[in-house]
C-alpha atoms as a PDB file:
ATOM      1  CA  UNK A   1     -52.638  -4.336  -7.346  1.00  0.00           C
ATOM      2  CA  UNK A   2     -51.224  -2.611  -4.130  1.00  0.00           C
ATOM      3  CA  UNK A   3     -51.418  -5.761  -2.473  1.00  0.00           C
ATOM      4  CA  UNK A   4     -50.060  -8.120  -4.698  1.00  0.00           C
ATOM      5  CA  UNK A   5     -46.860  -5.000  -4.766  1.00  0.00           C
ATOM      6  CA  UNK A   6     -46.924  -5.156  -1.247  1.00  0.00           C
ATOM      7  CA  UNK A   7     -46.836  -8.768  -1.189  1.00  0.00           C
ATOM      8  CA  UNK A   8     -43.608  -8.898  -3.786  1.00  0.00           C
ATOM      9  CA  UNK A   9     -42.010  -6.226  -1.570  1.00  0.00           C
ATOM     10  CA  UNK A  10     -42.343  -8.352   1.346  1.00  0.00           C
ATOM     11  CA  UNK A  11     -41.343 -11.673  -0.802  1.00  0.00           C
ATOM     12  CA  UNK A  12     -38.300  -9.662  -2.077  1.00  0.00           C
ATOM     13  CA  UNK A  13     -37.249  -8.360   1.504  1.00  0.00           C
ATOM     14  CA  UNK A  14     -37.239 -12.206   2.884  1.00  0.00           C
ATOM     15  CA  UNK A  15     -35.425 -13.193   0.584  1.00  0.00           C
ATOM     16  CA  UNK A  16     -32.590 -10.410   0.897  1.00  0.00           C
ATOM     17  CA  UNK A  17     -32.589 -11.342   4.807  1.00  0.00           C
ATOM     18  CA  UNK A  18     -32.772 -15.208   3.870  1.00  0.00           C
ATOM     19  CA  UNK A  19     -29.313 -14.611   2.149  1.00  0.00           C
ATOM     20  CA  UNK A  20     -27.573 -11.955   4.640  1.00  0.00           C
ATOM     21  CA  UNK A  21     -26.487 -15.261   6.741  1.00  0.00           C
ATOM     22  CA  UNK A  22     -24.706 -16.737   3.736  1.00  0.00           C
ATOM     23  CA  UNK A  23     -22.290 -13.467   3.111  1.00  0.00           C
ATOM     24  CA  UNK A  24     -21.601 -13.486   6.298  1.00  0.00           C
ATOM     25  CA  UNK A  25     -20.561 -16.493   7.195  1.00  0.00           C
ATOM     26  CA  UNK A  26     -17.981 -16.328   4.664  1.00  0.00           C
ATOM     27  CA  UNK A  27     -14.385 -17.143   5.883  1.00  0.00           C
ATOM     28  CA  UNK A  28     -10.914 -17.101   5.255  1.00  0.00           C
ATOM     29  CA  UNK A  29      -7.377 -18.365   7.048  1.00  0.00           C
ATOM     30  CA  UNK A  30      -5.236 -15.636   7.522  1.00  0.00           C
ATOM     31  CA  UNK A  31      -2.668 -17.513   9.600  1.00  0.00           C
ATOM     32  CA  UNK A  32       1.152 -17.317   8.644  1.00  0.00           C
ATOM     33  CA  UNK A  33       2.629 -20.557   7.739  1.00  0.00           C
ATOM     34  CA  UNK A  34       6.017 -21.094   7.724  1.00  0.00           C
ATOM     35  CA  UNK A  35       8.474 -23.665   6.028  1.00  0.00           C
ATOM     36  CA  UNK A  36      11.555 -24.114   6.885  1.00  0.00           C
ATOM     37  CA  UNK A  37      13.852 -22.881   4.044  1.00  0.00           C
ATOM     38  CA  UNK A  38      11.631 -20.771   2.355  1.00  0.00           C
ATOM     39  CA  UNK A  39      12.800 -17.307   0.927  1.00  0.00           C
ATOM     40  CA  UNK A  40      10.916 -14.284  -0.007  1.00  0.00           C
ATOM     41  CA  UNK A  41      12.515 -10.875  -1.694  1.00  0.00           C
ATOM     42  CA  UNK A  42      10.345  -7.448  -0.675  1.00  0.00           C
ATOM     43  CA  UNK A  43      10.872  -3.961  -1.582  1.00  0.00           C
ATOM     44  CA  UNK A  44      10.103  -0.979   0.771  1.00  0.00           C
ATOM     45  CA  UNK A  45       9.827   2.496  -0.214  1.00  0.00           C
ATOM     46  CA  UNK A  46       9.073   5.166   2.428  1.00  0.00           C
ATOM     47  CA  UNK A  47       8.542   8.804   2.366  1.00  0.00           C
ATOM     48  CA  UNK A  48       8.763  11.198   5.417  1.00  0.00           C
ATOM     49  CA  UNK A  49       7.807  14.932   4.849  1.00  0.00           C
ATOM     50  CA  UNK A  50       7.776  18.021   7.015  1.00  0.00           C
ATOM     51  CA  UNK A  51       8.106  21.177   5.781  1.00  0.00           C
ATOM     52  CA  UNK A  52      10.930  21.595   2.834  1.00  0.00           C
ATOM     53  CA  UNK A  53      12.141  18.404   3.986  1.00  0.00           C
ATOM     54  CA  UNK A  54      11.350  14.976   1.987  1.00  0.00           C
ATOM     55  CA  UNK A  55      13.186  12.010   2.685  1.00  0.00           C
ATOM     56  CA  UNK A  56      12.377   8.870   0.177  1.00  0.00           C
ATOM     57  CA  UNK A  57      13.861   5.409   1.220  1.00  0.00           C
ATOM     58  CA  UNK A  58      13.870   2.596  -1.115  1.00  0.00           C
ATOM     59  CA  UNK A  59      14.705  -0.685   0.653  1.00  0.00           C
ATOM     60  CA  UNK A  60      14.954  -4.603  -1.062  1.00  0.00           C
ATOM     61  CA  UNK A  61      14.822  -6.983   2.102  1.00  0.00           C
ATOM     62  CA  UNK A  62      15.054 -11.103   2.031  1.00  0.00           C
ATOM     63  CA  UNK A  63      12.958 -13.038   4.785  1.00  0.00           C
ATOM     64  CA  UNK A  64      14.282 -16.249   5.347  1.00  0.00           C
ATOM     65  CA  UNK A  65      12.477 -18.867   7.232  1.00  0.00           C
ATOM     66  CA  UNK A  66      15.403 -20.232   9.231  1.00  0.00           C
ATOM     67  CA  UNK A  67      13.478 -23.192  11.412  1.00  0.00           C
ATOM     68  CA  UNK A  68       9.825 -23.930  11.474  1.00  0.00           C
ATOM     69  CA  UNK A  69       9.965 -25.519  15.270  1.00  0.00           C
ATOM     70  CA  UNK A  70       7.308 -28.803  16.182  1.00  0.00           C
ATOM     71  CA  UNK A  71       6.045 -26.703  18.613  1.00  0.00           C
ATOM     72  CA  UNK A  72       5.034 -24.320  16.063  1.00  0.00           C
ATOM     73  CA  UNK A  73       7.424 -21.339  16.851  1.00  0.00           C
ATOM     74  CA  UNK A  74       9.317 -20.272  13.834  1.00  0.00           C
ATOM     75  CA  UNK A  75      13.151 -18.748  13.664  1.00  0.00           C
ATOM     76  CA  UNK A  76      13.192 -15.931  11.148  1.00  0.00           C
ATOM     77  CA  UNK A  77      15.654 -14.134   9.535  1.00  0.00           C
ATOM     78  CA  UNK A  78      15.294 -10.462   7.814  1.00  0.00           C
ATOM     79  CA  UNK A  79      18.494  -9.346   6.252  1.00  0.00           C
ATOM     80  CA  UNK A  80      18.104  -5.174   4.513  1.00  0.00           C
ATOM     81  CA  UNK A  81      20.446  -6.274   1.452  1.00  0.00           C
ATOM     82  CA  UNK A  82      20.731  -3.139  -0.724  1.00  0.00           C
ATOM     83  CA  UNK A  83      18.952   0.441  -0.784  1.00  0.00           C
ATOM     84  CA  UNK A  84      18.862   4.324  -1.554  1.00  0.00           C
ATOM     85  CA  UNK A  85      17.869   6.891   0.564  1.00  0.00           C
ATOM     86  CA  UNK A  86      17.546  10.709  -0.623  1.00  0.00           C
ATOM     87  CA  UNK A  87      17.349  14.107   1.433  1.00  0.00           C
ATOM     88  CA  UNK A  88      14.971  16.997  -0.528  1.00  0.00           C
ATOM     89  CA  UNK A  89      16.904  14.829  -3.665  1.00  0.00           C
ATOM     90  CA  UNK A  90      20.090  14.382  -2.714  1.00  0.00           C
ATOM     91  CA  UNK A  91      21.364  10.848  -1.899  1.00  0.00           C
ATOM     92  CA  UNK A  92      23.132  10.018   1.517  1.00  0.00           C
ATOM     93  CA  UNK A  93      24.274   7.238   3.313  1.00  0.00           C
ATOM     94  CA  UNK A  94      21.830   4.036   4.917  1.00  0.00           C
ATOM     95  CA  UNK A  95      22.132   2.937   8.254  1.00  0.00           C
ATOM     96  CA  UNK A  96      22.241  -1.047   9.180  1.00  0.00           C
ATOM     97  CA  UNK A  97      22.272  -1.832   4.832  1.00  0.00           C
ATOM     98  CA  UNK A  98      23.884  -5.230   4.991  1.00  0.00           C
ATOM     99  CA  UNK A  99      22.394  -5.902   8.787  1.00  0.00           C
ATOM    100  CA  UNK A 100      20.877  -9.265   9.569  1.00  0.00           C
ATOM    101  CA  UNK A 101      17.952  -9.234  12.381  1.00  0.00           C
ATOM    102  CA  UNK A 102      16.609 -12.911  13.647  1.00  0.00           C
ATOM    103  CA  UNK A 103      13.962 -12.905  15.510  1.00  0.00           C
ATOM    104  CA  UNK A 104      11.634 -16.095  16.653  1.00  0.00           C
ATOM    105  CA  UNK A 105       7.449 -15.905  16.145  1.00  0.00           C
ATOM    106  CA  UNK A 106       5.135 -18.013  18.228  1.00  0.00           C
ATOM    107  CA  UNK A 107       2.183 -20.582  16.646  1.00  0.00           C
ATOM    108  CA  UNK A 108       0.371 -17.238  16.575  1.00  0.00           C
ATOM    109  CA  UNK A 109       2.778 -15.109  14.705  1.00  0.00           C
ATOM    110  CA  UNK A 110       3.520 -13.014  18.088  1.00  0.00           C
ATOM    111  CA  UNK A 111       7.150 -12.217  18.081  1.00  0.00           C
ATOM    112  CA  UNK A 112       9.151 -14.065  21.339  1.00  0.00           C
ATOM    113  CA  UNK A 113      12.722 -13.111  20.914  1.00  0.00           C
ATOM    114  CA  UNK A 114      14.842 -10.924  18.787  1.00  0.00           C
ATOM    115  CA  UNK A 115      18.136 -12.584  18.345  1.00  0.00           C
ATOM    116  CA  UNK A 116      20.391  -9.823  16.985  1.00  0.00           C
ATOM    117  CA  UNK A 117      17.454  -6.593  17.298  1.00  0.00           C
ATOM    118  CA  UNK A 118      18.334  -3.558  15.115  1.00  0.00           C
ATOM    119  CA  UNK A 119      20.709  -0.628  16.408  1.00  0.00           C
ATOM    120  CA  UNK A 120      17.594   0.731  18.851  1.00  0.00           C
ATOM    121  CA  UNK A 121      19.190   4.390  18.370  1.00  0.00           C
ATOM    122  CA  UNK A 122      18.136   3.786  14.733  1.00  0.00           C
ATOM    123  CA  UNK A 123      15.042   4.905  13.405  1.00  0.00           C
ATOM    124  CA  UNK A 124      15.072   2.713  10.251  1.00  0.00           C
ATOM    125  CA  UNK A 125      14.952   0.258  13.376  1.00  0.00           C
ATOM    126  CA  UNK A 126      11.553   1.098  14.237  1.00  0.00           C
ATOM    127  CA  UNK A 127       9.993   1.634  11.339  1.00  0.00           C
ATOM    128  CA  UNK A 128      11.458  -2.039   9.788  1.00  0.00           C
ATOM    129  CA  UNK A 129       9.884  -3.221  13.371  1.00  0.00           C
ATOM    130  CA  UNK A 130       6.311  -2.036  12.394  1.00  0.00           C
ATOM    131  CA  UNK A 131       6.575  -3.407   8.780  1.00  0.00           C
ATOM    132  CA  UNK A 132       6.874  -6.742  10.315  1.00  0.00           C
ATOM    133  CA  UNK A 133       3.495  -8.694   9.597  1.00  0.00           C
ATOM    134  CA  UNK A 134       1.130  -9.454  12.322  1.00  0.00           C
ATOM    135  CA  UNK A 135      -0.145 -12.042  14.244  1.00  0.00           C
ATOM    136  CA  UNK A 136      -3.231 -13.513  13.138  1.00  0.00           C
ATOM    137  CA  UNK A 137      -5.491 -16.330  15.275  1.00  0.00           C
ATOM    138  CA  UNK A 138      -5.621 -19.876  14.623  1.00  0.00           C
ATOM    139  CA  UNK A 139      -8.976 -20.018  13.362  1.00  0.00           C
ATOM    140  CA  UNK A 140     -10.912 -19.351   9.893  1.00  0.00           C
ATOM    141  CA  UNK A 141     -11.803 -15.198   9.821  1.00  0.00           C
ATOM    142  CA  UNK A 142     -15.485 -13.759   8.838  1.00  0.00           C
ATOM    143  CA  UNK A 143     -15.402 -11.746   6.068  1.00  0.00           C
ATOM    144  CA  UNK A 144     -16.143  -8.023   8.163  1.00  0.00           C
ATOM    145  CA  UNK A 145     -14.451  -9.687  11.183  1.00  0.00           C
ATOM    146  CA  UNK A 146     -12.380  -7.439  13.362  1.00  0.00           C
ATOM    147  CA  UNK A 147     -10.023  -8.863  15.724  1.00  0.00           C
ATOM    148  CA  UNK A 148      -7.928  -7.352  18.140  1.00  0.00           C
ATOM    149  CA  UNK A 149      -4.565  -7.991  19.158  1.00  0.00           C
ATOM    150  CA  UNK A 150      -2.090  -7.328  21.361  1.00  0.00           C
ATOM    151  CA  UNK A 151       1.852  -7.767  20.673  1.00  0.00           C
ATOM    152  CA  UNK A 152       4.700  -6.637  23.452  1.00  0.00           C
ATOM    153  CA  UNK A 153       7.001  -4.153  22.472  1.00  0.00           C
ATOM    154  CA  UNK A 154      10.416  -4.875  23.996  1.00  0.00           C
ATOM    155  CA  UNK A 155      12.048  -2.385  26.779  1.00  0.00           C
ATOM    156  CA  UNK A 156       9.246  -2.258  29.111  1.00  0.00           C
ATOM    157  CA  UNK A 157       6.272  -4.021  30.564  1.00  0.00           C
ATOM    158  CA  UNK A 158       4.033  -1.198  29.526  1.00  0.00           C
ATOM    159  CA  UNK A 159       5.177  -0.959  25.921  1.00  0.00           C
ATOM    160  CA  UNK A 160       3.031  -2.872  23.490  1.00  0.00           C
ATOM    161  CA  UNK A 161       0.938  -2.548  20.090  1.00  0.00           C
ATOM    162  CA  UNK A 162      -2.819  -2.792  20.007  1.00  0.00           C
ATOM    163  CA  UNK A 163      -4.006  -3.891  16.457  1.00  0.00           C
ATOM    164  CA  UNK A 164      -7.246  -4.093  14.805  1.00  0.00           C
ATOM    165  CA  UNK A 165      -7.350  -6.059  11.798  1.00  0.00           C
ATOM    166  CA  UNK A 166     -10.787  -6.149   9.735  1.00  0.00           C
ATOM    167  CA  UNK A 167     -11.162  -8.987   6.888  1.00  0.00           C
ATOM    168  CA  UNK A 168     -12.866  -6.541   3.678  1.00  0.00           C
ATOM    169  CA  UNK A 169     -13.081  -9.460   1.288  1.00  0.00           C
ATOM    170  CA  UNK A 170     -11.134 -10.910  -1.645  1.00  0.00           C
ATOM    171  CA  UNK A 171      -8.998  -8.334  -3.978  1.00  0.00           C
ATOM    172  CA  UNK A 172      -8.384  -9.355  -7.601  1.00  0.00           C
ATOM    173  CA  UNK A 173      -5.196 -10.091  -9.406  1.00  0.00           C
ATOM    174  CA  UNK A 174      -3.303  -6.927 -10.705  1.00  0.00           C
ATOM    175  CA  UNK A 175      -0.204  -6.222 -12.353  1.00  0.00           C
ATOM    176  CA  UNK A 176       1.108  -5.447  -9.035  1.00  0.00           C
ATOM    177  CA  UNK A 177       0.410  -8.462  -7.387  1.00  0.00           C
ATOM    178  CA  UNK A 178      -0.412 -11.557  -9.622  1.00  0.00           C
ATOM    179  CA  UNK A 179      -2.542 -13.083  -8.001  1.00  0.00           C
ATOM    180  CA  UNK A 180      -6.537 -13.267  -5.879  1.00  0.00           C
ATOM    181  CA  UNK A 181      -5.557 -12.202  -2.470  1.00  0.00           C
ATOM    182  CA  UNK A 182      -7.385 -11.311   1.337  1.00  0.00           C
ATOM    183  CA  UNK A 183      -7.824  -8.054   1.726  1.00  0.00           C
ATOM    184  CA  UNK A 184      -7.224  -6.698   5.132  1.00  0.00           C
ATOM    185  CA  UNK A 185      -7.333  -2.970   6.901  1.00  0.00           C
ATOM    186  CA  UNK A 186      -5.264  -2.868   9.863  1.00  0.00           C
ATOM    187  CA  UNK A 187      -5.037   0.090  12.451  1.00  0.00           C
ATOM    188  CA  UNK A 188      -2.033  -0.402  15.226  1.00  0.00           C
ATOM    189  CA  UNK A 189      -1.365   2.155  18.028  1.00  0.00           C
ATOM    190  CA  UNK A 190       1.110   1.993  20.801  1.00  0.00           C
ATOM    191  CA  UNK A 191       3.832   3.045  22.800  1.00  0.00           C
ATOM    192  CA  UNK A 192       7.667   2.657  20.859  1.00  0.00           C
ATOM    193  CA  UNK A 193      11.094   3.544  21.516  1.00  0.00           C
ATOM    194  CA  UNK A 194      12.956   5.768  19.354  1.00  0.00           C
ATOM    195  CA  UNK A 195      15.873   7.862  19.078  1.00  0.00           C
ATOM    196  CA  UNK A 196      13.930  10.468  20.827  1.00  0.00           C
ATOM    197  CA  UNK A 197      12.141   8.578  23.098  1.00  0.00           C
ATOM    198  CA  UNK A 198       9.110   6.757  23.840  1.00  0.00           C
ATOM    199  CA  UNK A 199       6.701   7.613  21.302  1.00  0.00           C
ATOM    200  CA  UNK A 200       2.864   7.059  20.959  1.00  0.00           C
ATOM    201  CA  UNK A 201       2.663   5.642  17.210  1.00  0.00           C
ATOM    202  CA  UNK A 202      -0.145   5.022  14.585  1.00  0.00           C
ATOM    203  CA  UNK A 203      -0.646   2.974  11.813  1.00  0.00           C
ATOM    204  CA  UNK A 204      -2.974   2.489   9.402  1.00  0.00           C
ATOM    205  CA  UNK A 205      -3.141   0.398   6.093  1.00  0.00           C
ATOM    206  CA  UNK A 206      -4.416  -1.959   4.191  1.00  0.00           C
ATOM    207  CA  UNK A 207      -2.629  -5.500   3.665  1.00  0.00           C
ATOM    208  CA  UNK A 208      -3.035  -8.167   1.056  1.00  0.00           C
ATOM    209  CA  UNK A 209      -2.866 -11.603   2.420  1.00  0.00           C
ATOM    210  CA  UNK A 210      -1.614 -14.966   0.256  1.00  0.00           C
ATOM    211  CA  UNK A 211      -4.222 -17.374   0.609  1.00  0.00           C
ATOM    212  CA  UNK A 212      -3.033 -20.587   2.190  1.00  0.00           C
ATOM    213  CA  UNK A 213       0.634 -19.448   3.555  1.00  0.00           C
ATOM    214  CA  UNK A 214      -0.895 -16.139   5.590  1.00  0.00           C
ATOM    215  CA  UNK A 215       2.218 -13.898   3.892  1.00  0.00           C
ATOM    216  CA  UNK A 216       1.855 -10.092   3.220  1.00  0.00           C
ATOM    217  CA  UNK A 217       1.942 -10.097  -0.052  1.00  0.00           C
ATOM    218  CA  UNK A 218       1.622  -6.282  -0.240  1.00  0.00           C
ATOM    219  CA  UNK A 219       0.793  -3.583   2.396  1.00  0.00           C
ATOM    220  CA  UNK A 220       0.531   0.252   2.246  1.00  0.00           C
ATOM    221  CA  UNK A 221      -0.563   2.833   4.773  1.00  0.00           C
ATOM    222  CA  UNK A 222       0.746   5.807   6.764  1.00  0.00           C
ATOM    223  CA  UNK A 223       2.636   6.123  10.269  1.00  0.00           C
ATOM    224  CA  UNK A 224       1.373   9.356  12.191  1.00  0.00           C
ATOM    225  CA  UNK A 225       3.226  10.618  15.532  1.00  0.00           C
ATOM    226  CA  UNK A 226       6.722  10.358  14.377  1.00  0.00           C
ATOM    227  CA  UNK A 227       8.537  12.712  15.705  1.00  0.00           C
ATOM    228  CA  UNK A 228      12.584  12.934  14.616  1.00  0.00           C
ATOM    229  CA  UNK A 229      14.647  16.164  16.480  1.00  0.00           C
ATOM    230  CA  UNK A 230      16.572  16.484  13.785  1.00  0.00           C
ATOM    231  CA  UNK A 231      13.137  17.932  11.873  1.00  0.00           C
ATOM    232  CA  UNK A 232      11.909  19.915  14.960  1.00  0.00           C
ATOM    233  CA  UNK A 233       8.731  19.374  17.645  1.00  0.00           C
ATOM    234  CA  UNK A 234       5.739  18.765  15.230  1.00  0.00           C
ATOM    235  CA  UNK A 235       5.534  15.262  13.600  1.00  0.00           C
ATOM    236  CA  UNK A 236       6.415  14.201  10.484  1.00  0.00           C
ATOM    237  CA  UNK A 237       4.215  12.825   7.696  1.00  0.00           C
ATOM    238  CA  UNK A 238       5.288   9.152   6.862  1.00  0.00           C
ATOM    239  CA  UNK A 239       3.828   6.991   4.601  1.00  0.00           C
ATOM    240  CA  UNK A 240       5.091   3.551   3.300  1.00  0.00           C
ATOM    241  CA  UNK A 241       4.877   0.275   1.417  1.00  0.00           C
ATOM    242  CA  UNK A 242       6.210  -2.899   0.925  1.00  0.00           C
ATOM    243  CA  UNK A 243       5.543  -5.216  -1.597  1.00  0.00           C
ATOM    244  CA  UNK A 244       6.875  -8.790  -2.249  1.00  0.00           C
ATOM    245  CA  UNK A 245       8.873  -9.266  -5.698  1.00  0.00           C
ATOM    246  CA  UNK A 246       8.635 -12.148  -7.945  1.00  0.00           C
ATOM    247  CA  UNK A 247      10.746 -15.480  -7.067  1.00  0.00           C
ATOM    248  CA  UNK A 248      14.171 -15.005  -9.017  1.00  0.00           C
ATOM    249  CA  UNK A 249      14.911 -17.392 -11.734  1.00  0.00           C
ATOM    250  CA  UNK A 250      17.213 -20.644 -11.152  1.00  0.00           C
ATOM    251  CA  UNK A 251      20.398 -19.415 -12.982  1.00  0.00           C
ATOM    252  CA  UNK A 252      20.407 -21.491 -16.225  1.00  0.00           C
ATOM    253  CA  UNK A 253      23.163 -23.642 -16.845  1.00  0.00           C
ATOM    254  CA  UNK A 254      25.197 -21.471 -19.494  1.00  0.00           C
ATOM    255  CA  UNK A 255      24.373 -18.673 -17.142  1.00  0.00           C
ATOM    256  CA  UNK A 256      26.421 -20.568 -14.507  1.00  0.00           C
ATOM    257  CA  UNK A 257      29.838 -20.827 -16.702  1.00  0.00           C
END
């Protein structure tokens, strides 16, 4: 009897390591894709807390695909289009609301140029800077994959963002997001300006890809090291997310009289 357990153990544990290989050679795309003329509508909402103080920022942004280039560079355009912003619940004014950035992305989704950069005094700047989506390689990802990259930070040849991005698996539809998606958990650390200098920033979330176009569909995380002087020495607690918003109707034709 022992053996024949022993036996069915051993049959059992085969066949476990049989199927490991399977799982993990499970892949996905995670590239970006771009097409010329396409348009998506996202909404950011950020909090930043130290102390008494809470800011809350509620941004609705438009990325426009402006070019998609044969050589496989893209022209984008990111325009902040309306927004609220509250101190300890009081409202007051939004920097750059109304500001167009355009920036161009290699094959690879590494940024190359920023046409018309953000106010670099601003820090709305920077933080709209790390919301941008990452760079992703060419290549199907295993599911458990990390992959590291490396993306320049303008104003100096020492200034750049190390990322880690680790492929978890497929998430599910939700209300939220209405459709299967790639889930990814991304950790970025590096050296960026800001109002009060260089600073040594981290980020980590978690990122839900659009099969077949590579777009951030939704991401949420936290941003530690921020330091503002207008708050004091110690850094603030920041966390954010940004989530796309449905495609807007075509305006009906009574709805156009």
């Amino acid at each position: 009897m022992k053996t024949r357990l022993a036996i069915v153990a051993a049959l059992a544990a085969a066949a476990a390591l049989w199927c490991l290989p399977v799982t993990a050679q499970e892949t996905h795309s995670l590239r970006r894709v771009y097409k010329a003329g396409e348009t998506d509508r996202y909404r950011l909402t950020m909090r930043l807390e130290r102390g008494e103080v809470k800011l809350d920022l509620t941004l609705q942004m438009t990325e426009t695909t402006k070019e998609a280039r044969p050589d496989g560079s893209s022209v984008i355009e990111l325009s902040m289009d309306s927004g609220e912003m509250t101190l300890n619940g009081t409202e007051v004014p939004i920097p750059n609301i109304g500001q167009k950035m355009t920036f161009r992305v290699d094959k690879d989704g590494k940024p190359i140029k920023d046409e018309q950069p953000a106010d670099p005094d601003s820090p709305l700047a920077t933080i709209m800077a790390l919301a941008r989506s990452s760079s992703m390689p060419d290549r199907p990802v295993k599911v458990g994959e990390t992959i590291k990259v490396e993306v320049p930070v303008e104003g100096g040849r020492d200034r750049k963002l190390v990322a880690q991005f680790t492929l978890v698996g497929t998430e599910k539809r939700s209300a939220e997001v209405p459709m299967d998606t790639l889930k990814v958990k991304t950790a970025i650390e590096g050296l960026v300006p800001t109002p009060d200098g260089d600073q040594n920033l981290k980020i980590d979330a978690t990122s839900l890809y659009e099969p077949g176009t590579g777009k951030v569909v939704r991401v949420e995380g936290t941003v530690s090291g921020f330091r503002l002087s207008q708050l004091g020495p110690e850094p603030a607690k920041l966390s954010f997310k940004r989530v796309r918003l449905p495609a807007e109707a075509p305006a009906q034709a009574s709805d156009a009289k």
